[in-house]
Protein backbone atom coordinates (compact mmCIF):
# COMPACT_ATOMS: atom_id res chain seq x y z
CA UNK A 1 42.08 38.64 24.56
CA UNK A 2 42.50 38.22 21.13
CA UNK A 3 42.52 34.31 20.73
CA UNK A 4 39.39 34.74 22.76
CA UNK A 5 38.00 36.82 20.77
CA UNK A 6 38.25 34.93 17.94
CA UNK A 7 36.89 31.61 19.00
CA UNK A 8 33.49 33.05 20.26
CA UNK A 9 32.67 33.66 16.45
CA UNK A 10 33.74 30.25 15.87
CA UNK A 11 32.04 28.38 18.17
CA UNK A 12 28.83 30.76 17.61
CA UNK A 13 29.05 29.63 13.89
CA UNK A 14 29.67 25.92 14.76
CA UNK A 15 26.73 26.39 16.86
CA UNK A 16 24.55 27.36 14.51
CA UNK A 17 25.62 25.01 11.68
CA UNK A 18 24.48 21.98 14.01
CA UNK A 19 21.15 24.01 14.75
CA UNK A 20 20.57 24.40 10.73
CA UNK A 21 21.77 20.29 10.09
CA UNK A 22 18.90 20.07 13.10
CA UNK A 23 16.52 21.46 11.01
CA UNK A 24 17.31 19.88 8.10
CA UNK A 25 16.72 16.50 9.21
CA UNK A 26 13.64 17.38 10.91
CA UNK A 27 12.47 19.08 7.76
CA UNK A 28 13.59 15.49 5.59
CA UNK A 29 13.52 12.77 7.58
CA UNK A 30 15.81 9.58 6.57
CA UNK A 31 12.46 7.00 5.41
CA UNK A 32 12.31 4.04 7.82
CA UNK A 33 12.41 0.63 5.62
CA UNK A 34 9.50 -1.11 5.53
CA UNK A 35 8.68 -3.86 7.56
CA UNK A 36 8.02 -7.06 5.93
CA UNK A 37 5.37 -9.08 7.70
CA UNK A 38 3.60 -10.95 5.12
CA UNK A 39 4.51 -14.57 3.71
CA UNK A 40 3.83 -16.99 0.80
CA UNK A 41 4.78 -20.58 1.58
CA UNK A 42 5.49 -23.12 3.91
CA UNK A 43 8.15 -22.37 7.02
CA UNK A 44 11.30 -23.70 6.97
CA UNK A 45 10.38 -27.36 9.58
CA UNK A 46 6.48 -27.11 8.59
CA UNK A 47 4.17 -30.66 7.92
CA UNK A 48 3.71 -30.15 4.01
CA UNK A 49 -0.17 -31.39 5.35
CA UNK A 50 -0.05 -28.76 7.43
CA UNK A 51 1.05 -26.18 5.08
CA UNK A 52 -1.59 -27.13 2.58
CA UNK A 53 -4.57 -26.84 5.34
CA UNK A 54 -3.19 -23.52 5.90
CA UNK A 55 -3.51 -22.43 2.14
CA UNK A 56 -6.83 -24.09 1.47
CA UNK A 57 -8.25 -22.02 4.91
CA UNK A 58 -7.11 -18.48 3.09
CA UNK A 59 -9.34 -19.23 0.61
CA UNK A 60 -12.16 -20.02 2.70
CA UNK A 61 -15.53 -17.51 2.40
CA UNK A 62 -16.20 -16.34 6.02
CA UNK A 63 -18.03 -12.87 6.20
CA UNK A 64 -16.81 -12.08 9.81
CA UNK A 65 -13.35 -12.04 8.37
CA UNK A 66 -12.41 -8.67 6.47
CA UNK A 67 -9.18 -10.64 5.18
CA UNK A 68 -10.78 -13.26 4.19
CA UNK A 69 -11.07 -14.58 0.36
CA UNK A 70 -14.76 -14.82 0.30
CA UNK A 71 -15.34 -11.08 -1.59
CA UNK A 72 -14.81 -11.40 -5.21
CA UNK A 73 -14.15 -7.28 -5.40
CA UNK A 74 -11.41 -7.76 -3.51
CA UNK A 75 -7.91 -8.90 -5.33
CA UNK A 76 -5.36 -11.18 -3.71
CA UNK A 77 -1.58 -11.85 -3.75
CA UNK A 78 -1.40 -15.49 -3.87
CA UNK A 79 1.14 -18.44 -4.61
CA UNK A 80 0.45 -21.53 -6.44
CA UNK A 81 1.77 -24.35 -5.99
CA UNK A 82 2.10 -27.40 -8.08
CA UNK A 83 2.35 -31.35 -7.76
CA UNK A 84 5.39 -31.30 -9.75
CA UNK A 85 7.16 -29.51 -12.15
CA UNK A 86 5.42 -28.04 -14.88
CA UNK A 87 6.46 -26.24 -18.65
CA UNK A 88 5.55 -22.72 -18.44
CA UNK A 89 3.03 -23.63 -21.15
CA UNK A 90 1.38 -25.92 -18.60
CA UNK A 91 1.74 -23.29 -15.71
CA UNK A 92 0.06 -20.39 -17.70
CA UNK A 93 -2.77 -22.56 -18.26
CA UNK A 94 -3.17 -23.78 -14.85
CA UNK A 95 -3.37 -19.55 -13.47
CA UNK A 96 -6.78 -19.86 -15.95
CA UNK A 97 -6.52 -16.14 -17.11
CA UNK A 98 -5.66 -15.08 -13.24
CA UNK A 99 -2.82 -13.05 -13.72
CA UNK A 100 0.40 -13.87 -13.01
CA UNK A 101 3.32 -11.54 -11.56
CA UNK A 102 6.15 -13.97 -11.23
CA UNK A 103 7.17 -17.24 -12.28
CA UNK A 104 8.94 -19.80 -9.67
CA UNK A 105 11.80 -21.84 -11.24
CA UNK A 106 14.02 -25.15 -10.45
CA UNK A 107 15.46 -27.55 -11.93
CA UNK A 108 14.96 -30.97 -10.38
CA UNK A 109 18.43 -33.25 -10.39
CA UNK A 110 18.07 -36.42 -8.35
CA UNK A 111 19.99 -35.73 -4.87
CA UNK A 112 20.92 -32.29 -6.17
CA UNK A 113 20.45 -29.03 -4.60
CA UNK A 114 19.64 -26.78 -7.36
CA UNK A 115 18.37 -22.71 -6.98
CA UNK A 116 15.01 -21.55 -7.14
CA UNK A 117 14.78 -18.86 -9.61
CA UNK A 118 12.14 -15.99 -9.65
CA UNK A 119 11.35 -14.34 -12.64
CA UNK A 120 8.92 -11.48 -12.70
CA UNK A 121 6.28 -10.87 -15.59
CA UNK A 122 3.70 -8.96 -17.20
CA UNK A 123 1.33 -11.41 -17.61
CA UNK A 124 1.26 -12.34 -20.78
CA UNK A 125 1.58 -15.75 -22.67
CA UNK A 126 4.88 -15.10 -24.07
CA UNK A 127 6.20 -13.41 -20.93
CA UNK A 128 5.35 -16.94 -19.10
CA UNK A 129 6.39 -19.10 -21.72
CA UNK A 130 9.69 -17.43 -22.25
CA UNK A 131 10.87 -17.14 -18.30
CA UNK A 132 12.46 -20.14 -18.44
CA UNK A 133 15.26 -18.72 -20.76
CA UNK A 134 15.21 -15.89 -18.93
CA UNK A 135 16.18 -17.82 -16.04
CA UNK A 136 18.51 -19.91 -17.80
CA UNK A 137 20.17 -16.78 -19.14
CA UNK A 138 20.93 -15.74 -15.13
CA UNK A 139 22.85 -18.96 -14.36
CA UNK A 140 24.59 -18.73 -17.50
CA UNK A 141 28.35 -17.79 -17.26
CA UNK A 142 29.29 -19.25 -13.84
CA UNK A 143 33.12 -19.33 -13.32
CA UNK A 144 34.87 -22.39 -11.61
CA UNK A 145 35.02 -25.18 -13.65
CA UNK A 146 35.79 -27.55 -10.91
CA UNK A 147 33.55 -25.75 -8.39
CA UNK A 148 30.18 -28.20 -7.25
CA UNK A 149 27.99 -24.80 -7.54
CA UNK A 150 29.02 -24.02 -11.36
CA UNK A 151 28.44 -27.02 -12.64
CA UNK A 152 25.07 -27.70 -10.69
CA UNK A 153 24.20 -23.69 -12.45
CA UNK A 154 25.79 -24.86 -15.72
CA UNK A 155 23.11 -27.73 -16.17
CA UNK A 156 20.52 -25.72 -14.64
CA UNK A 157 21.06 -23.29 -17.26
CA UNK A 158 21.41 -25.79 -20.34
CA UNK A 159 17.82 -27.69 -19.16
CA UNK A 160 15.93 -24.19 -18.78
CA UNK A 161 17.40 -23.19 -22.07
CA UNK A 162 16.02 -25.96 -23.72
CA UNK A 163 12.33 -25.53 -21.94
CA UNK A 164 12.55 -27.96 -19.43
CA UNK A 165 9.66 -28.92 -17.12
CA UNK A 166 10.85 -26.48 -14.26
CA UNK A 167 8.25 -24.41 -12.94
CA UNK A 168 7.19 -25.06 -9.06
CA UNK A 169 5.61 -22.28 -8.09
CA UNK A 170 3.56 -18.98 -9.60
CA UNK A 171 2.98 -15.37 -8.28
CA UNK A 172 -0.54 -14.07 -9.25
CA UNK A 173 -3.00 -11.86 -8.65
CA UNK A 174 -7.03 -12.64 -8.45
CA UNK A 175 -10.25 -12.51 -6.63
CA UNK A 176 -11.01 -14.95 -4.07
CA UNK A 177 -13.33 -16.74 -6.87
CA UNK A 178 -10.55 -17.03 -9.60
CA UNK A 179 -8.27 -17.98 -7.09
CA UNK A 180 -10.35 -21.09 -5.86
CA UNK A 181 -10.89 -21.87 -9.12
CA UNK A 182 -6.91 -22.27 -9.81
CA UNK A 183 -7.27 -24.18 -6.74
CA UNK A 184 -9.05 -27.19 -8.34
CA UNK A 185 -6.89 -27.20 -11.25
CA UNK A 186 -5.10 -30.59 -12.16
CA UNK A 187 -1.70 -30.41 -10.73
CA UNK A 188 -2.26 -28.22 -8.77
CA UNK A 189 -0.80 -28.54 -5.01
CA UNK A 190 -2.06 -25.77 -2.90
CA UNK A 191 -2.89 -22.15 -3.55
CA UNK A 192 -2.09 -19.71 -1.11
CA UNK A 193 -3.67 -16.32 -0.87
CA UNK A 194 -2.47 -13.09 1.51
CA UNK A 195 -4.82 -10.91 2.73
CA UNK A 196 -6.07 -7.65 0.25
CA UNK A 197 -4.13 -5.49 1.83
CA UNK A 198 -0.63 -7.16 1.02
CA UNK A 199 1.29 -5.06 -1.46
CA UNK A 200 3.47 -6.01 -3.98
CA UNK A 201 6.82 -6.20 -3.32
CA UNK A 202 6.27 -6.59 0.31
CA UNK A 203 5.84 -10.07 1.29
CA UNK A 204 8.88 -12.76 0.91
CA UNK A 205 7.93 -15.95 -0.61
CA UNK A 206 9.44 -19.74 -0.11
CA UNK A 207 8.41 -22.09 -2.84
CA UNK A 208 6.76 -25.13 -1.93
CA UNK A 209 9.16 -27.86 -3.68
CA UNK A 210 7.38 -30.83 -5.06
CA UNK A 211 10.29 -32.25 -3.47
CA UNK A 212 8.65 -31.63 0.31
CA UNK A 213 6.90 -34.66 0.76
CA UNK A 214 6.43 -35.01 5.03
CA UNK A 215 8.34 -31.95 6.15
CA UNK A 216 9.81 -28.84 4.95
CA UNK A 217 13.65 -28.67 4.85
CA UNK A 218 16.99 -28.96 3.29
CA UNK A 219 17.32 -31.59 0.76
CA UNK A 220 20.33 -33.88 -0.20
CA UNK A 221 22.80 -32.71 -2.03
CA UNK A 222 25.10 -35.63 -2.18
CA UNK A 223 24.43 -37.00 -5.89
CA UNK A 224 26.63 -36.62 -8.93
CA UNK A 225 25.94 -33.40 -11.47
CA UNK A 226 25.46 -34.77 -14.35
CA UNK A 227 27.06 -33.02 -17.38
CA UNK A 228 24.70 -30.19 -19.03
């Protein structure tokens, strides 16, 4: 009788610690990640024609479409693209005062895979013209001498240091008007725009490599690294 005794105050108290961890969690419920749904750039097997028809049509003014870039009060997310790559000097005057969020990075090497690096921004002049430092700053420091990787970061890092033509790709934000404005720009490839609602931070982005000449895919990566 006692032992039984003493486990109904137990289990009553067990009880009602899994009714008040109940409540809890209905009180604060664990936030569900968002779902990303929203892209910039071409898909990984896409015809680089194709691609490019599909950026010039999210640009296009159609009045039946509430997604559409045809309202100038409404501001878009878009990606620019460019024939090849550009200085940042070059790419902040190709965004003509649109502003621009991140900066899209790579250092071409003949038959060399090389990373694309993103660097976010305010906006400003100096912001753009300096993200190629700050990019060659990231790549700086790789270990393993010997290692293919290191030494394809390690002259990565020396070019972008020394303000190397490297920019593929920008991250701005504009009006439908500003944007097809960018759009005519010399150099400039294709400029892709997401619909107003897109919010920052959201969407995932794949750079449209001047590389990508027919089709969109992995590129060789069977020539020498040269030294940085």
């Amino acid at each position: 009788m006692t032992r039984m005794s003493g486990a109904a105050p137990a289990t009553a108290s067990a009880l009602a610690a899994v009714v008040l961890l109940f409540a809890v969690g209905i009180a604060n419920p664990v936030p569900r990640p968002g779902v990303n749904t929203d892209t910039l750039g071409p898909d990984t097997g896409e015809a680089v024609a194709e691609y490019v028809a599909r950026a010039e049509a999210s640009l296009a003014v159609d009045s039946t479409d509430p997604d559409s870039a045809g309202s100038d009060s409404e501001m878009h997310w878009a990606l620019v693209s460019f024939d090849a790559e550009v200085s940042p000097a070059r790419a902040y005057d190709a965004a003509r005062n649109v502003r621009i969020a991140q900066v899209l990075l790579r250092v071409p090497i003949e038959r060399v895979q090389t990373q694309v690096i993103t660097v976010g921004v305010p906006g400003t002049e100096a912001s753009v013209l300096g993200s190629a430092a700050v990019a060659g700053s990231r790549l700086h420091g790789s270990t393993g001498q010997w290692d293919r990787q290191a030494q394809i970061d390690a002259v990565s890092s020396a070019r972008l240091l020394e303000g190397c033509e490297c920019v593929v790709g920008l991250i701005v934000r504009g009006s439908g008007g500003q944007l097809r404005t960018v759009d005519t720009g010399d150099g400039v490839r294709a400029v892709e725009a997401l619909p107003p609602d897109a919010i920052a931070g959201r969407f995932a982005v794949r750079a449209l490599l001047p590389d990508y000449v027919d089709v969109v895919g992995p590129l060789p990566d069977d020539g020498p690294v040269p030294a940085p």
